[in-house]
N, C-alpha and C. Protein backbone atom coordinates (compact mmCIF):
# COMPACT_ATOMS: atom_id res chain seq x y z
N UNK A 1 -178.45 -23.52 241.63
CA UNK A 1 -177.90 -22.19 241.66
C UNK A 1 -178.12 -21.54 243.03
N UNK A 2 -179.31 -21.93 243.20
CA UNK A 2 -179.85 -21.27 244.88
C UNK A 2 -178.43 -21.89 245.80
N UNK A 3 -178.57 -23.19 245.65
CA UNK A 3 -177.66 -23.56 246.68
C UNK A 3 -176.23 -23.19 246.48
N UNK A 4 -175.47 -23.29 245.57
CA UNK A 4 -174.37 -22.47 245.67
C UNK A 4 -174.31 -20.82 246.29
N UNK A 5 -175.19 -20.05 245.41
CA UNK A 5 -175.34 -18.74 245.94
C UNK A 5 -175.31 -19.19 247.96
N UNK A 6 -175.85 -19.85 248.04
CA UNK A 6 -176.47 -19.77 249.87
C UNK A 6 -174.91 -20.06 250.60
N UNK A 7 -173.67 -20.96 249.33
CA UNK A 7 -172.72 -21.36 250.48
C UNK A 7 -171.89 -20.22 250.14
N UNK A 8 -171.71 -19.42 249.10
CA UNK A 8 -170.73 -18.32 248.58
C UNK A 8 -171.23 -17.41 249.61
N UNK A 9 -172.33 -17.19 250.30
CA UNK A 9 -173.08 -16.50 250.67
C UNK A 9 -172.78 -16.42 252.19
N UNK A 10 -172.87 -17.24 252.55
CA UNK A 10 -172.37 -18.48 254.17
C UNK A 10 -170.77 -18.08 254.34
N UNK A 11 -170.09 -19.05 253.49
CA UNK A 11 -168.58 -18.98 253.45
C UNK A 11 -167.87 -17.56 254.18
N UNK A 12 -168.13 -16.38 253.55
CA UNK A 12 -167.31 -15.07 253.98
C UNK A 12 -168.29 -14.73 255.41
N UNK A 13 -169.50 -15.26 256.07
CA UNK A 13 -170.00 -15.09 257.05
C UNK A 13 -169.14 -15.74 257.99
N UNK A 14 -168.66 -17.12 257.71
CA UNK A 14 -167.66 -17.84 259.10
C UNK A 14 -166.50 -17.21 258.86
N UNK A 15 -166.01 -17.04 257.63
CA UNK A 15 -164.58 -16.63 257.83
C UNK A 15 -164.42 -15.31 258.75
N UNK A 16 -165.64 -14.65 258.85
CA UNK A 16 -165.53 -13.28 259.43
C UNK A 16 -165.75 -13.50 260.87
N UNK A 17 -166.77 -14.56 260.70
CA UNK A 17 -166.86 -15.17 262.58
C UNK A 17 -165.45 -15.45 263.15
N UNK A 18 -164.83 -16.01 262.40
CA UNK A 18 -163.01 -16.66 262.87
C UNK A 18 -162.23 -15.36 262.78
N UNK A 19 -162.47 -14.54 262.03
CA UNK A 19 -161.09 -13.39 262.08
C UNK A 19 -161.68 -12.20 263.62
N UNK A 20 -163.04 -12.36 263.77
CA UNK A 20 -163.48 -11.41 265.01
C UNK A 20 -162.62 -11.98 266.13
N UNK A 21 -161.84 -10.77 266.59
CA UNK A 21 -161.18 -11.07 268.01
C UNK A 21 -162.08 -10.58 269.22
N UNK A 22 -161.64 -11.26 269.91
CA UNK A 22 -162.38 -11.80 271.20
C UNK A 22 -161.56 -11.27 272.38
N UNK A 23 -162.37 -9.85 272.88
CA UNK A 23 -161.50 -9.33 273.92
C UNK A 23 -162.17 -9.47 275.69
N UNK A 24 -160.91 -9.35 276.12
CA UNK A 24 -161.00 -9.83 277.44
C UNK A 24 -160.98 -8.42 278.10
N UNK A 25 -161.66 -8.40 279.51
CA UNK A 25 -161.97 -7.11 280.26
C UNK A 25 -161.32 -7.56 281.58
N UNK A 26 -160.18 -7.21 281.78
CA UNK A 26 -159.64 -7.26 282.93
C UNK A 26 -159.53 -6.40 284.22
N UNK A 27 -159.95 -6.52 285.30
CA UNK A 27 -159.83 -5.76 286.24
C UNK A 27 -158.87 -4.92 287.18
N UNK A 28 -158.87 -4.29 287.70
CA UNK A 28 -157.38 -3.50 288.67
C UNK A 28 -157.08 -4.35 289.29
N UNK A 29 -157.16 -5.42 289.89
CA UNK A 29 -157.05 -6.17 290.69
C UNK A 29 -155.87 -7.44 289.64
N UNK A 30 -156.78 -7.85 288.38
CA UNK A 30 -155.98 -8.81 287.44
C UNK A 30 -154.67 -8.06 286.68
N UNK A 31 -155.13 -6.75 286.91
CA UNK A 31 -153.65 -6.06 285.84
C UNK A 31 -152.58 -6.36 287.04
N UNK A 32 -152.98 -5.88 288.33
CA UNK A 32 -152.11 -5.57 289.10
C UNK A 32 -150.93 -7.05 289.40
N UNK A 33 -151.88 -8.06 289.22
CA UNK A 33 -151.64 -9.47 289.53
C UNK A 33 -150.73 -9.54 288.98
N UNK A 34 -150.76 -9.63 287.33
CA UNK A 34 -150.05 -9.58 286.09
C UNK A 34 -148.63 -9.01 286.16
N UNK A 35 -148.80 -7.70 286.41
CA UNK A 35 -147.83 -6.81 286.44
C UNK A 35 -146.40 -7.52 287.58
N UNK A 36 -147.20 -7.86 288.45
CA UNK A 36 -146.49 -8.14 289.82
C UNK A 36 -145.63 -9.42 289.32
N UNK A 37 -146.52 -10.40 288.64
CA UNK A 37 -145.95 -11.42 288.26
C UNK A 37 -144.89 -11.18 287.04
N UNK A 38 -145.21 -10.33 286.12
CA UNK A 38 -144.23 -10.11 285.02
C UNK A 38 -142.74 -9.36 286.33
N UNK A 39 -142.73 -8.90 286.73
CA UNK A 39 -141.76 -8.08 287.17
C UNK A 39 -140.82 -8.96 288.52
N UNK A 40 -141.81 -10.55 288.70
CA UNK A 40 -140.98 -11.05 289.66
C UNK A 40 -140.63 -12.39 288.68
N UNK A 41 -141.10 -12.47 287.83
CA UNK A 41 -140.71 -13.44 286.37
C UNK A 41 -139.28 -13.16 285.55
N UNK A 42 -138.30 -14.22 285.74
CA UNK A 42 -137.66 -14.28 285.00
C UNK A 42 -137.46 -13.83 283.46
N UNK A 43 -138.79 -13.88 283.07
CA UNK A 43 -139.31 -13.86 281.80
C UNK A 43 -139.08 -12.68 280.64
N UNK A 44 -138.63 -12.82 279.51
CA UNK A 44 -138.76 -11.43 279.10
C UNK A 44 -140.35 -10.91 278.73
N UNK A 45 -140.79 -9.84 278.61
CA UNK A 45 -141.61 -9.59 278.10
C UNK A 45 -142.74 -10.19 276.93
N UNK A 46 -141.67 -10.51 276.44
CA UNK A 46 -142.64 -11.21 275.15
C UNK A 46 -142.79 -12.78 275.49
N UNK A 47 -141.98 -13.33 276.29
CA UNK A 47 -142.53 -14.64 276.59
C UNK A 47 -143.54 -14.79 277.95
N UNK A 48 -143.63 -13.68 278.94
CA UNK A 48 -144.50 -13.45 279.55
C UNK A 48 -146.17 -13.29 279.06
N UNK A 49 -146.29 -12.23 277.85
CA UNK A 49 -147.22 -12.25 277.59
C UNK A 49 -148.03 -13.19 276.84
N UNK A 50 -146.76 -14.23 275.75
CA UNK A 50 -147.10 -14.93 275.12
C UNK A 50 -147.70 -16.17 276.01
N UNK A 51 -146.97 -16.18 277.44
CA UNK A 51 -147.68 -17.39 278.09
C UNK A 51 -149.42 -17.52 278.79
N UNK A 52 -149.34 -15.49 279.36
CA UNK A 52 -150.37 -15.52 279.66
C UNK A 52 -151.93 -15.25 278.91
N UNK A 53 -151.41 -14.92 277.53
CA UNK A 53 -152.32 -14.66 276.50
C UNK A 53 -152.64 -13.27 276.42
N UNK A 54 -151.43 -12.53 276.42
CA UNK A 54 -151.93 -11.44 276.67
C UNK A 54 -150.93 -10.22 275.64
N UNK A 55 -151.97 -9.55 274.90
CA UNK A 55 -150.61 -8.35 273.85
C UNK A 55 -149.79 -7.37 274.71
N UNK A 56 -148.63 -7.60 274.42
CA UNK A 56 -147.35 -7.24 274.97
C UNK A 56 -147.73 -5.69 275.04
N UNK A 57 -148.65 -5.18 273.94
CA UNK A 57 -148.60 -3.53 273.88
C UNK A 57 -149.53 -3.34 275.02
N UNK A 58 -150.53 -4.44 275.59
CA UNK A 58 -151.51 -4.32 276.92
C UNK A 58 -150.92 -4.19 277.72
N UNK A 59 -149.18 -4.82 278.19
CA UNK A 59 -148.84 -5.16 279.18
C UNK A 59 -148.47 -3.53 279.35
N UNK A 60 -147.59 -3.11 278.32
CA UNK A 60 -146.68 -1.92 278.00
C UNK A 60 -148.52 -0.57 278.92
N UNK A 61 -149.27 -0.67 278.42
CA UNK A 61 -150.12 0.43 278.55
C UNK A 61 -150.48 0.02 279.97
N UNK A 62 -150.52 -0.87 280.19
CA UNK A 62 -150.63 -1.44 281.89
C UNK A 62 -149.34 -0.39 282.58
N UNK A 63 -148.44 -1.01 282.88
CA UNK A 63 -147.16 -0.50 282.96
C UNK A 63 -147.07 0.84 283.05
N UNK A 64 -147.96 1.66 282.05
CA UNK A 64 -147.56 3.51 282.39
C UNK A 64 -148.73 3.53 283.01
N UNK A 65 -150.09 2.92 282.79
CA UNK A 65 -151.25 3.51 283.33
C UNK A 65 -150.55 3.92 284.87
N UNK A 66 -149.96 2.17 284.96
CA UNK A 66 -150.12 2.72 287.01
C UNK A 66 -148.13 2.95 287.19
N UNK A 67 -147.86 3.77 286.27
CA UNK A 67 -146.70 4.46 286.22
C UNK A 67 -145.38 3.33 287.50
N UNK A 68 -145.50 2.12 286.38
CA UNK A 68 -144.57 1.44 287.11
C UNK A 68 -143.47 0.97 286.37
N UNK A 69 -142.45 1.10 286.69
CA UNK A 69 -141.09 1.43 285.61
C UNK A 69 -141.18 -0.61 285.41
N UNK A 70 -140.44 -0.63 283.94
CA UNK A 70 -140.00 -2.20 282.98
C UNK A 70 -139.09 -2.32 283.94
N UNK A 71 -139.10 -3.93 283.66
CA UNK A 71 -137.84 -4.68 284.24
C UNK A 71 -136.49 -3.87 283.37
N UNK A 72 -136.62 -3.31 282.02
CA UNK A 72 -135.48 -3.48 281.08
C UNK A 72 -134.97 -1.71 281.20
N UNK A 73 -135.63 -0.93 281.97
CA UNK A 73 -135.45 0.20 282.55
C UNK A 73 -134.41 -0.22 283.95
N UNK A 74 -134.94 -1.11 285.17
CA UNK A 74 -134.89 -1.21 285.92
C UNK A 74 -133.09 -1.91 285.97
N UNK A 75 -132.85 -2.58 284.42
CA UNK A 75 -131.53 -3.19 284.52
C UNK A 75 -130.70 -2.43 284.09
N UNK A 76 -131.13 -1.63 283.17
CA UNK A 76 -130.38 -0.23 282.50
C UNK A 76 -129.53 0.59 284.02
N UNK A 77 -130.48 0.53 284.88
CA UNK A 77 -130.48 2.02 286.03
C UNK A 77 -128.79 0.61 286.74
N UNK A 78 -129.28 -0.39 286.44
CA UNK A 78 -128.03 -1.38 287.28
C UNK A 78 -126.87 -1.32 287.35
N UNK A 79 -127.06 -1.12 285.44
CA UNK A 79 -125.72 -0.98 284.60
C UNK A 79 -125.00 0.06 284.70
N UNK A 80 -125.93 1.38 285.00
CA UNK A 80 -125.25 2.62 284.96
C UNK A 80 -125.03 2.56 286.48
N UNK A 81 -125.47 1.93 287.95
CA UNK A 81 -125.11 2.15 289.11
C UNK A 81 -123.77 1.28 288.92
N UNK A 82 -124.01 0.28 288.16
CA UNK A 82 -122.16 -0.67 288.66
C UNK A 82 -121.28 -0.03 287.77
N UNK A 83 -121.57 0.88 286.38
CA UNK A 83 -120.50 1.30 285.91
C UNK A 83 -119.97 2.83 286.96
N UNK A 84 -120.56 3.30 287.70
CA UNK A 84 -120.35 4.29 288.34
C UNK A 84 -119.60 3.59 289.71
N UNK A 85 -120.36 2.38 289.86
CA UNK A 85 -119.48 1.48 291.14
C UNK A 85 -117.97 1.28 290.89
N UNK A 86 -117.85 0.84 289.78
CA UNK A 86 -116.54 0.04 289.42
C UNK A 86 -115.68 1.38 288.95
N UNK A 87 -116.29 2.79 288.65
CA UNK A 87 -115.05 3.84 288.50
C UNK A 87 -114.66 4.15 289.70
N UNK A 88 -115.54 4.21 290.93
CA UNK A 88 -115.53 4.33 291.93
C UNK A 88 -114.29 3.52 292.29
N UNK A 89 -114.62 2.35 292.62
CA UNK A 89 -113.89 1.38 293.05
C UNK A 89 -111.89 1.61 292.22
N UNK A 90 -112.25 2.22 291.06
CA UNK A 90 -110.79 2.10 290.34
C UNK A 90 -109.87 3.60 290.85
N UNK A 91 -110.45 4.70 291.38
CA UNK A 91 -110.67 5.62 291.79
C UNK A 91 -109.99 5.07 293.01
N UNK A 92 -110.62 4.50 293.91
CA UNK A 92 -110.15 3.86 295.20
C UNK A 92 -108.80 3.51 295.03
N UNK A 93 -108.93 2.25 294.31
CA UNK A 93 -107.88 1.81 294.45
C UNK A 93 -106.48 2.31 293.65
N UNK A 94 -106.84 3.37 293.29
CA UNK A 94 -105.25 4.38 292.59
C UNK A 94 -105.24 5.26 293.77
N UNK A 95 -106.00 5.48 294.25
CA UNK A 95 -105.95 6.08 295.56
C UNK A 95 -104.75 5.23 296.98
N UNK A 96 -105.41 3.98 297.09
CA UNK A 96 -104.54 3.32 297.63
C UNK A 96 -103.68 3.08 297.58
N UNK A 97 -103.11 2.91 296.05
CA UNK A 97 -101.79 2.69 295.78
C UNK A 97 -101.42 3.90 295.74
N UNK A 98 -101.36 4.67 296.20
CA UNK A 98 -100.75 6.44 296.63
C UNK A 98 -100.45 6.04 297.52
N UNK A 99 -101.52 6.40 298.46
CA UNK A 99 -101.12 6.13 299.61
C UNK A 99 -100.31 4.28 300.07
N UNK A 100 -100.18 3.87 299.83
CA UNK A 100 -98.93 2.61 300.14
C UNK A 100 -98.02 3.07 299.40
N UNK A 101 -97.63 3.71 298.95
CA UNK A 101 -96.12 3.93 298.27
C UNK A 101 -95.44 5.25 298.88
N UNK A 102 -96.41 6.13 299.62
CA UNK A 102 -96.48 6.82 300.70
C UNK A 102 -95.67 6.94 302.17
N UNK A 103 -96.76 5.89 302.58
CA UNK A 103 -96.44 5.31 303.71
C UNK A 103 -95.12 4.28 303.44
N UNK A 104 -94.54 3.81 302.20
CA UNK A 104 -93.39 2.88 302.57
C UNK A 104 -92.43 4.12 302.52
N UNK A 105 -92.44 5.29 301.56
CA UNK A 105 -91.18 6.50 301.61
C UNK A 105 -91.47 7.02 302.72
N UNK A 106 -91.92 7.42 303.69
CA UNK A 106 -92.84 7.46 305.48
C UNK A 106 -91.20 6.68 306.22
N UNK A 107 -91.70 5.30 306.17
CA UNK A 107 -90.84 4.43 306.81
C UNK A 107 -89.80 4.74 306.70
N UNK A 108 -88.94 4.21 305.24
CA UNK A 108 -87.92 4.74 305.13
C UNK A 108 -87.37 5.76 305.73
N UNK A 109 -87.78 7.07 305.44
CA UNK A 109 -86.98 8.18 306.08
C UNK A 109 -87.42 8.26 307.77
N UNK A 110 -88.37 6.93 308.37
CA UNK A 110 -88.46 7.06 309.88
C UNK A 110 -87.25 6.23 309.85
N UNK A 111 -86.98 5.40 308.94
CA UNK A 111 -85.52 4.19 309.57
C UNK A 111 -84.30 4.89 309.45
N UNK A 112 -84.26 5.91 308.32
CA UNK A 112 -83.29 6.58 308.09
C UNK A 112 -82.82 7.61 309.13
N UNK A 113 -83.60 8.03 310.16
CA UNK A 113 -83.87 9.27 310.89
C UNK A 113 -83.62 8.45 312.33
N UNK A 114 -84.24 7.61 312.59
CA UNK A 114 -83.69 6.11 313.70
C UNK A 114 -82.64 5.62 313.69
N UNK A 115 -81.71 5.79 312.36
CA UNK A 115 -80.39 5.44 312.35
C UNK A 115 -79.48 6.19 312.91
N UNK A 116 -79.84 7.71 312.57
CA UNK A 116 -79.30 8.94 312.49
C UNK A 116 -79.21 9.57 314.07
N UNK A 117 -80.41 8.88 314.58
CA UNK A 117 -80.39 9.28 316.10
C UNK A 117 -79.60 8.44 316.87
N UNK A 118 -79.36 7.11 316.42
CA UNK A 118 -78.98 5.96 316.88
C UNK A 118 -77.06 6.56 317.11
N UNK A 119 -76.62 7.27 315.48
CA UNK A 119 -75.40 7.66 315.55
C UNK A 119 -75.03 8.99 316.65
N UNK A 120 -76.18 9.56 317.02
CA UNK A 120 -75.60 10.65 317.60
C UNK A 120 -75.32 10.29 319.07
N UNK A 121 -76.11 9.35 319.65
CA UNK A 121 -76.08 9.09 320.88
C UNK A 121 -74.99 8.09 321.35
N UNK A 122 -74.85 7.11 320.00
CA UNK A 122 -73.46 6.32 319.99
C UNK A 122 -71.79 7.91 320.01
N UNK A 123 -72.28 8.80 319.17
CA UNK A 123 -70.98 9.77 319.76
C UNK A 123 -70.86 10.49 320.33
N UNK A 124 -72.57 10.57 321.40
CA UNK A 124 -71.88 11.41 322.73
C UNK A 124 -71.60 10.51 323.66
N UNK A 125 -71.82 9.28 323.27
CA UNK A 125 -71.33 8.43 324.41
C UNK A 125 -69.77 8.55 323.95
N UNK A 126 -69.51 8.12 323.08
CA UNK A 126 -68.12 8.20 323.30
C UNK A 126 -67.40 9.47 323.36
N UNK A 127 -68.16 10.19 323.22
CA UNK A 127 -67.64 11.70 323.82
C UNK A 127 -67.36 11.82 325.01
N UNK A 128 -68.45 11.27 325.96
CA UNK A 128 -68.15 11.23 327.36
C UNK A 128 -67.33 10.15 327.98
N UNK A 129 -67.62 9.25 327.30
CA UNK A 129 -66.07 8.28 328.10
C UNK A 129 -64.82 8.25 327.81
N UNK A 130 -64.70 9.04 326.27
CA UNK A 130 -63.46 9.45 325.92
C UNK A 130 -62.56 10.74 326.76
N UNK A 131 -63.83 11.99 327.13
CA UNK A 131 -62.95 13.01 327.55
C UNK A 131 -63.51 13.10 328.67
N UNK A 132 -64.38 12.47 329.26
CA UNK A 132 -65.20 12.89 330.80
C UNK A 132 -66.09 14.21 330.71
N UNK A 133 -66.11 14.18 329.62
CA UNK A 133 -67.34 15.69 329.48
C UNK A 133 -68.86 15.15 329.64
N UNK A 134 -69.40 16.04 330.53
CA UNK A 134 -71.04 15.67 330.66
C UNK A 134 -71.71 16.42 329.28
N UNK A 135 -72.32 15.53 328.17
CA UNK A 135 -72.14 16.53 327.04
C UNK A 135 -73.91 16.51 327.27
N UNK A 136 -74.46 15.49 327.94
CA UNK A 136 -76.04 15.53 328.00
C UNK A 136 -76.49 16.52 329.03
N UNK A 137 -77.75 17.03 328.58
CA UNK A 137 -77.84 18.30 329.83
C UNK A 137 -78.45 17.59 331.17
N UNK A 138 -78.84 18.25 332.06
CA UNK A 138 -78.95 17.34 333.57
C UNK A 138 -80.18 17.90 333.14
N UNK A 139 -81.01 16.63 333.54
CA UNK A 139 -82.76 16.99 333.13
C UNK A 139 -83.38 17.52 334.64
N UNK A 140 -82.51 17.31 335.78
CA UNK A 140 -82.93 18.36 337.00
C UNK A 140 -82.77 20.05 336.77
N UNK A 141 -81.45 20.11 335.79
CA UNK A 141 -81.58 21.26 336.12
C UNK A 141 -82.07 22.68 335.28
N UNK A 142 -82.61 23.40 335.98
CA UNK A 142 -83.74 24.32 334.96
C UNK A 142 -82.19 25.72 334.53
């Protein structure tokens, strides 16, 4: 009886030895390490911590202690700079196509206006060789 009592007795003593967690004291120097490495790591979060042995909510309280923004902040701010890029950019380019449809009605009425000058000078010429009239003014005289 003694000896049973001693292992019933024993038994919930190891199991309690195995469930005690075992914490680690890391320094400013090792968070900083960490941090540096999570943020130049491919890695998401949870496979970062899972590699280095470390609870994801440590990493997270790391992270505000020394007030340094997540990678998943940092891609957010990306998303909202290229969606502001690319209105930009669509912005532009309705812009451009203004202006080129612009500049070709531009041309036009310069070819149209080049034609127009083209006719007047074709009928003072023949103004003047038809009747001998000087119809151009003399650029000597004031």
């Amino acid at each position: 009886c003694s000896v049973l009592n001693k292992l019933t007795l024993l038994n919930p003593l190891k199991k309690m030895e195995k469930g005690k967690k075992k914490y680690n004291l890391y320094s400013d120097s090792d968070r900083m390490s960490y941090i540096r490495e999570y943020l130049s790591s491919p890695e998401s979060k949870y496979q970062f911590c899972k590699r280095i042995g470390v609870c994801c909510k440590l990493l997270n309280y790391w992270l505000v202690k020394y007030q340094i923004e997540d990678k998943v902040m940092k891609s957010c701010e990306k998303t909202t700079e290229s969606g502001v890029i690319s209105a930009a950019m669509a912005e532009l380019q309705k812009e451009l196509s203004l202006l080129r449809a612009e500049n070709r009605k531009l041309q036009c009425a310069l070819a149209d206006e080049s034609l127009r000058h083209e006719a007047c000078e074709e009928l003072i010429n023949l103004a003047e060789s038809t009747y001998h009239i000087k119809v151009r003014k003399n650029s000597d005289a004031k």
